[in-house]
N, C-alpha and C. Protein backbone atom coordinates (compact mmCIF):
# COMPACT_ATOMS: atom_id res chain seq x y z
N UNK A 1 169.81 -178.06 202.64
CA UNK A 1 170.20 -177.19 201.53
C UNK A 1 171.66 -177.46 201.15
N UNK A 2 172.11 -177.54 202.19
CA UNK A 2 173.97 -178.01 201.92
C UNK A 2 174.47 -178.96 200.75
N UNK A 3 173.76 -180.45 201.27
CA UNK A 3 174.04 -181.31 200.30
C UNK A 3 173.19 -181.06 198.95
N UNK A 4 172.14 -180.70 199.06
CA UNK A 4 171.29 -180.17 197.48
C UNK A 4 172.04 -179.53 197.17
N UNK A 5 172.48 -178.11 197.60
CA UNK A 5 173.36 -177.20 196.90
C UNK A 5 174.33 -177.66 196.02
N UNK A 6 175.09 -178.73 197.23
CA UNK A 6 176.36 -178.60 196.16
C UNK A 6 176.30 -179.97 195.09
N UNK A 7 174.96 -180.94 195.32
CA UNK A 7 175.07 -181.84 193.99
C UNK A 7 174.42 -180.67 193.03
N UNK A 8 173.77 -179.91 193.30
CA UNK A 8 172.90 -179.09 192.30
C UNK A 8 173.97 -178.47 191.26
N UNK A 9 175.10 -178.11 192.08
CA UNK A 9 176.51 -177.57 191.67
C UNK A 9 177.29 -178.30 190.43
N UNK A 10 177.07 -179.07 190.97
CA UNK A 10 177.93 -180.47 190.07
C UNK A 10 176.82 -181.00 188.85
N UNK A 11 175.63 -180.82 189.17
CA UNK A 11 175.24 -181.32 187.98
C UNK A 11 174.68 -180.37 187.09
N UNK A 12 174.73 -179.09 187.37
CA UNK A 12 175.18 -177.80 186.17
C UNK A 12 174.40 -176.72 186.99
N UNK A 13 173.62 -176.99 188.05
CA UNK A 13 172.91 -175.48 188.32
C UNK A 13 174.07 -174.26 189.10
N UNK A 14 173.68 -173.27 188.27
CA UNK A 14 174.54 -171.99 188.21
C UNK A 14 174.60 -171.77 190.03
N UNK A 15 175.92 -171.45 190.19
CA UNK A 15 175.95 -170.52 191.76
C UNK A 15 174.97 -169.06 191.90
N UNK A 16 174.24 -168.20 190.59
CA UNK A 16 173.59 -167.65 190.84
C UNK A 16 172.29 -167.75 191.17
N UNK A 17 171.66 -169.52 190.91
CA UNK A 17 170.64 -169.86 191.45
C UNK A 17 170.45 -169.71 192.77
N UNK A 18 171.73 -170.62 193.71
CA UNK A 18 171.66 -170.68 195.20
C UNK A 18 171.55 -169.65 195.52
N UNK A 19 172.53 -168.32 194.90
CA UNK A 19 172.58 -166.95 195.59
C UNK A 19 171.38 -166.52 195.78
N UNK A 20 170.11 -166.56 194.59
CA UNK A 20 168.95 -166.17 194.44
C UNK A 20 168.20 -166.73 194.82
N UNK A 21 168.13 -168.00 195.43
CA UNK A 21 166.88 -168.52 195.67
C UNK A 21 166.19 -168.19 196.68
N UNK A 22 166.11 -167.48 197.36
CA UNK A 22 165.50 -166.37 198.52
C UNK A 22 164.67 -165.65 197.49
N UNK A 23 164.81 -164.99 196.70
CA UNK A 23 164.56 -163.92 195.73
C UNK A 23 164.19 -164.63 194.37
N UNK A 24 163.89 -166.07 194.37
CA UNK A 24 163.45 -166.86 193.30
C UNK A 24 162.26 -166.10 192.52
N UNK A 25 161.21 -165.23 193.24
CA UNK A 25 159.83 -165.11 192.36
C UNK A 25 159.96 -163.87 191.49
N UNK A 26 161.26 -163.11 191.79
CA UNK A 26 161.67 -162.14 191.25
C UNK A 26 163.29 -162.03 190.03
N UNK A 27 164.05 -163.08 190.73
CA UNK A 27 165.38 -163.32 190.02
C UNK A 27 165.06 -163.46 188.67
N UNK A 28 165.96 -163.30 187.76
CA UNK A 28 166.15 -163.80 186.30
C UNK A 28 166.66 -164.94 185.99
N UNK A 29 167.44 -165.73 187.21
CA UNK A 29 168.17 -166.98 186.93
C UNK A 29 167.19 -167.91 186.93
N UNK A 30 166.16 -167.76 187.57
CA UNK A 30 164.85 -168.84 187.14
C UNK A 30 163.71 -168.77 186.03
N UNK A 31 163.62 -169.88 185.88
CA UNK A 31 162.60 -170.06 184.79
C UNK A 31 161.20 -169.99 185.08
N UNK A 32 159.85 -169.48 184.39
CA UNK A 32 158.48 -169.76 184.82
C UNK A 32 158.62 -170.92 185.82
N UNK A 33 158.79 -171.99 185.21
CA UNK A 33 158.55 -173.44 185.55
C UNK A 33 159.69 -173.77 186.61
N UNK A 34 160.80 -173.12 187.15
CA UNK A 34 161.30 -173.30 188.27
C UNK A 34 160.77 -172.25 189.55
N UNK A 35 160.00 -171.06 189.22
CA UNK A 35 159.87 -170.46 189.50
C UNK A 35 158.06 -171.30 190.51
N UNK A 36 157.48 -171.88 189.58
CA UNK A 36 156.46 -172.72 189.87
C UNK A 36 156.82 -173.79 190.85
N UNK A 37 157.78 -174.68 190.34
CA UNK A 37 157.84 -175.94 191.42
C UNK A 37 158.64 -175.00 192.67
N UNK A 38 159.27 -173.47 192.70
CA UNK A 38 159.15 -173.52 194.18
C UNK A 38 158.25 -172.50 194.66
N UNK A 39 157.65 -172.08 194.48
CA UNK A 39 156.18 -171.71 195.03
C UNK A 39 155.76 -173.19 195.69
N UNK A 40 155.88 -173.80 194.77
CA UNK A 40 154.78 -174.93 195.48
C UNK A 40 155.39 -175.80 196.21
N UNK A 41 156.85 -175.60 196.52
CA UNK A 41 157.44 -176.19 197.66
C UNK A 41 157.18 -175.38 198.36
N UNK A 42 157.33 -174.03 198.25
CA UNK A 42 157.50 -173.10 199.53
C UNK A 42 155.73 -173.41 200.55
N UNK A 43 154.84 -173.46 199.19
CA UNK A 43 153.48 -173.75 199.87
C UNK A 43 152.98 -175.27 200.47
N UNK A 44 153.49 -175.99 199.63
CA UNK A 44 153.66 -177.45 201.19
C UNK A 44 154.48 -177.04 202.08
N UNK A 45 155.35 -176.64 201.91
CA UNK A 45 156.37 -176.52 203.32
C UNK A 45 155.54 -175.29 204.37
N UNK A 46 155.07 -174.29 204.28
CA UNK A 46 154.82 -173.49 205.17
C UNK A 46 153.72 -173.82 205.59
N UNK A 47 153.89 -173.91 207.41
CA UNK A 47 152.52 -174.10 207.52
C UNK A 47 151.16 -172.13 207.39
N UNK A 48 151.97 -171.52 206.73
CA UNK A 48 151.09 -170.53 207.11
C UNK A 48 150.35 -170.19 205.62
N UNK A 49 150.81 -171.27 204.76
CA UNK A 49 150.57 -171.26 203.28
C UNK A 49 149.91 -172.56 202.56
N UNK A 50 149.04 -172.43 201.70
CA UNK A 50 148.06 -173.84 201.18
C UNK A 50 148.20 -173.74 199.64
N UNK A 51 148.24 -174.90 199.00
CA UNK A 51 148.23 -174.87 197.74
C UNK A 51 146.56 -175.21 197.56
N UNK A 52 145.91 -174.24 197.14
CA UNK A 52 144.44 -173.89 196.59
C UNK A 52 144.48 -174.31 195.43
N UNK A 53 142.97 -174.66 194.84
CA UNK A 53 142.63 -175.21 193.69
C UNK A 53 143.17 -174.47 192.50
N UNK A 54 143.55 -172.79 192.34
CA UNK A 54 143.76 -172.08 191.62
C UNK A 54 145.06 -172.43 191.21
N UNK A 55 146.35 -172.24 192.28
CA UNK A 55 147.13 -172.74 191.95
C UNK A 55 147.62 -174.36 191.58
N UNK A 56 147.16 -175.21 192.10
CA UNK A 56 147.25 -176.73 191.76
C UNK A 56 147.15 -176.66 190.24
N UNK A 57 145.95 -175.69 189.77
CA UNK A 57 146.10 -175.90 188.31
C UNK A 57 147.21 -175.15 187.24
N UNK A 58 147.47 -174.23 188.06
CA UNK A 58 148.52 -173.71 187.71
C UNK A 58 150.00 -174.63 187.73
N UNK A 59 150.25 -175.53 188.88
CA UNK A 59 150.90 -176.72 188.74
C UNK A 59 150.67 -177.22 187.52
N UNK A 60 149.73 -178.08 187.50
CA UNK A 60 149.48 -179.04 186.20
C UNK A 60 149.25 -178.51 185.23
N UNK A 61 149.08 -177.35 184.74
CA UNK A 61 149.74 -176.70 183.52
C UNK A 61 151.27 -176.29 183.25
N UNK A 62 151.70 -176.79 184.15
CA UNK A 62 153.21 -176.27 184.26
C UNK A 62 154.33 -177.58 184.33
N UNK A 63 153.49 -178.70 184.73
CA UNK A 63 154.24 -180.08 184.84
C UNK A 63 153.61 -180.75 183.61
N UNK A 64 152.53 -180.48 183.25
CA UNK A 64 151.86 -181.22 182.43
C UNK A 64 151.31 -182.45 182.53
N UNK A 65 152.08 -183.06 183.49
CA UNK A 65 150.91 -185.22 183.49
C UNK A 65 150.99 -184.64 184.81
N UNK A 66 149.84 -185.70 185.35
CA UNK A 66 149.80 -186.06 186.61
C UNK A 66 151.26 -187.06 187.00
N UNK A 67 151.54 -187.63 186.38
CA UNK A 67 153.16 -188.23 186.73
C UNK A 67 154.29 -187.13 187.39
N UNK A 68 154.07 -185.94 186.90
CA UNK A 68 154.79 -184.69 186.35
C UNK A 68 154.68 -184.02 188.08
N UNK A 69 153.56 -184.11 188.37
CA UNK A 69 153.07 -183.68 189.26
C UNK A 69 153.43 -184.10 190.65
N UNK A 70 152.92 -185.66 190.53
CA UNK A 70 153.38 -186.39 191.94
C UNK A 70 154.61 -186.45 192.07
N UNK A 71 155.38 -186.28 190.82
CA UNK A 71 156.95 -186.74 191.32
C UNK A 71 157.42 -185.42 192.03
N UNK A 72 157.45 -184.13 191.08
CA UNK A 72 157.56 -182.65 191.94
C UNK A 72 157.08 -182.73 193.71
N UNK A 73 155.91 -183.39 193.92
CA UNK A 73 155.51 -183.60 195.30
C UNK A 73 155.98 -184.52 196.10
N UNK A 74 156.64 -185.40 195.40
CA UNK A 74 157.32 -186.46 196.07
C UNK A 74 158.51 -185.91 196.77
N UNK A 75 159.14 -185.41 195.57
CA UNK A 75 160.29 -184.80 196.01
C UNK A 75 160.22 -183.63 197.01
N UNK A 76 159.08 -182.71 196.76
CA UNK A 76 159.16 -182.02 198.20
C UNK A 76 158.90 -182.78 199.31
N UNK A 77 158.16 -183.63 199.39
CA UNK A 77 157.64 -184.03 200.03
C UNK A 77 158.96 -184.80 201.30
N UNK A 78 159.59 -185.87 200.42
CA UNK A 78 161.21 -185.99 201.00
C UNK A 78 161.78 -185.33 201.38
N UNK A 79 162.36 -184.24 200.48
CA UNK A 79 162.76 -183.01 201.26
C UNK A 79 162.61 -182.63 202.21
N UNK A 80 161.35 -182.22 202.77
CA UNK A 80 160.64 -181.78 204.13
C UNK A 80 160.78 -182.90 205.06
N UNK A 81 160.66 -184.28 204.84
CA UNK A 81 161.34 -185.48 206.07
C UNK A 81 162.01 -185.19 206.21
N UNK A 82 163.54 -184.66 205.05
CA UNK A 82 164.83 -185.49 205.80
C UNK A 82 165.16 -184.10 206.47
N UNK A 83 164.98 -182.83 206.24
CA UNK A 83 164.73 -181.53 207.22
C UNK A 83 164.51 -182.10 208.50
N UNK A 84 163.57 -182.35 208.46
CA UNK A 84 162.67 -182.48 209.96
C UNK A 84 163.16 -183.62 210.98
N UNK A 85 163.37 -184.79 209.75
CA UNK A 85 164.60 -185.61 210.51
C UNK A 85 165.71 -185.62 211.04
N UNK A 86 166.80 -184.68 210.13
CA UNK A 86 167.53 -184.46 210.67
C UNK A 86 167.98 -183.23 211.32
N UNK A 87 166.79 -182.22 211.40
CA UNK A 87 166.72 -181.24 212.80
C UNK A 87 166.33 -181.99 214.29
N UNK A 88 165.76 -183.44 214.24
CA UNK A 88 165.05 -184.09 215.65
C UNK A 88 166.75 -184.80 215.92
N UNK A 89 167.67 -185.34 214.81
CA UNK A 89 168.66 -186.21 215.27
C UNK A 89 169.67 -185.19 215.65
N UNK A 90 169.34 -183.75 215.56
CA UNK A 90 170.27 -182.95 215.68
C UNK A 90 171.73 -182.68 214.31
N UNK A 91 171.49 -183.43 212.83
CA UNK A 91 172.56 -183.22 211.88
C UNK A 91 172.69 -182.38 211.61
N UNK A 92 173.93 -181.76 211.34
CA UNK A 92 173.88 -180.37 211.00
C UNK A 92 174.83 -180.48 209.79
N UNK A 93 175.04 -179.36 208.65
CA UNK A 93 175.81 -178.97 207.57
C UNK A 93 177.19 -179.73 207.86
N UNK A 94 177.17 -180.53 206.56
CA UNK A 94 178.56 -180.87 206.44
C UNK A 94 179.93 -180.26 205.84
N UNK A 95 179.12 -178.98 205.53
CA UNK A 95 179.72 -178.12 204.67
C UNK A 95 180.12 -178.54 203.42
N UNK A 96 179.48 -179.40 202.53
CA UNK A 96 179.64 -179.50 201.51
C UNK A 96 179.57 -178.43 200.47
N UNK A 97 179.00 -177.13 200.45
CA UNK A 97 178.97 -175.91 200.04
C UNK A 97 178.71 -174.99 201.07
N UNK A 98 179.49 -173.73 200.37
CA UNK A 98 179.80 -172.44 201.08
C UNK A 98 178.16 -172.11 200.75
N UNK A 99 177.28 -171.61 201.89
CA UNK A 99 176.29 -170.84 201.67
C UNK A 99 175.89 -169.71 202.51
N UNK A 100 175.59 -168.83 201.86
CA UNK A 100 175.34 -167.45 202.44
C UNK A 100 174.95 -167.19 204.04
N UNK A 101 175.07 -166.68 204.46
CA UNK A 101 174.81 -166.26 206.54
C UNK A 101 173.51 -166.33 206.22
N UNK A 102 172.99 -166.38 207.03
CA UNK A 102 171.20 -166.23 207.19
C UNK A 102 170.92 -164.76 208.00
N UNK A 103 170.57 -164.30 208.29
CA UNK A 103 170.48 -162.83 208.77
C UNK A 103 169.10 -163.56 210.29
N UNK A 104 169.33 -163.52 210.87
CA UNK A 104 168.01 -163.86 212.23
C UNK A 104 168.11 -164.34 212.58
């Protein structure tokens, strides 16, 4: 999240996004369609959560091509390696952005 955060920073997304993105399905700083691609990160990423046929189409009405689609999944999809990678090599925050305490 560190390094996303703070290129996200630099290439125009608002500091009230990061603040909110816990609270993404409810915030105002997101859009339908950001609001969509993270549902559907949050649902590849959890294992206690599945992206079902209902929603998939709800994806591809929302990306529009199948291009639209795989790339959104690609990118989670990376995402979730370099997590997992670099929780096994032990990397931790470079502090490239200030981000909120985690509470747990």
């Amino acid at each position: 999240m560190d390094i996303n955060a703070s290129g996200g920073l630099h290439s125009g997304l608002s500091q009230q996004h990061i603040d909110e993105l816990e609270s993404y399905a409810t915030s105002e700083a997101f859009s339908e369609r950001e609001r969509v691609a993270l549902e559907y990160a949050e649902r590849i990423t959890m294992s206690d959560q599945d992206v079902d046929e209902a929603f998939f189409e709800v994806v591809q009405r929302e990306f529009g091509t199948p291009a639209a689609v795989v790339e959104l999944t690609a990118i989670v999809a990376f995402e979730n390696f370099r997590s997992k990678f670099n929780h096994a090599l032990l990397v931790d925050s470079n502090g490239f952005c200030v981000l909120p305490r985690q509470e747990g």
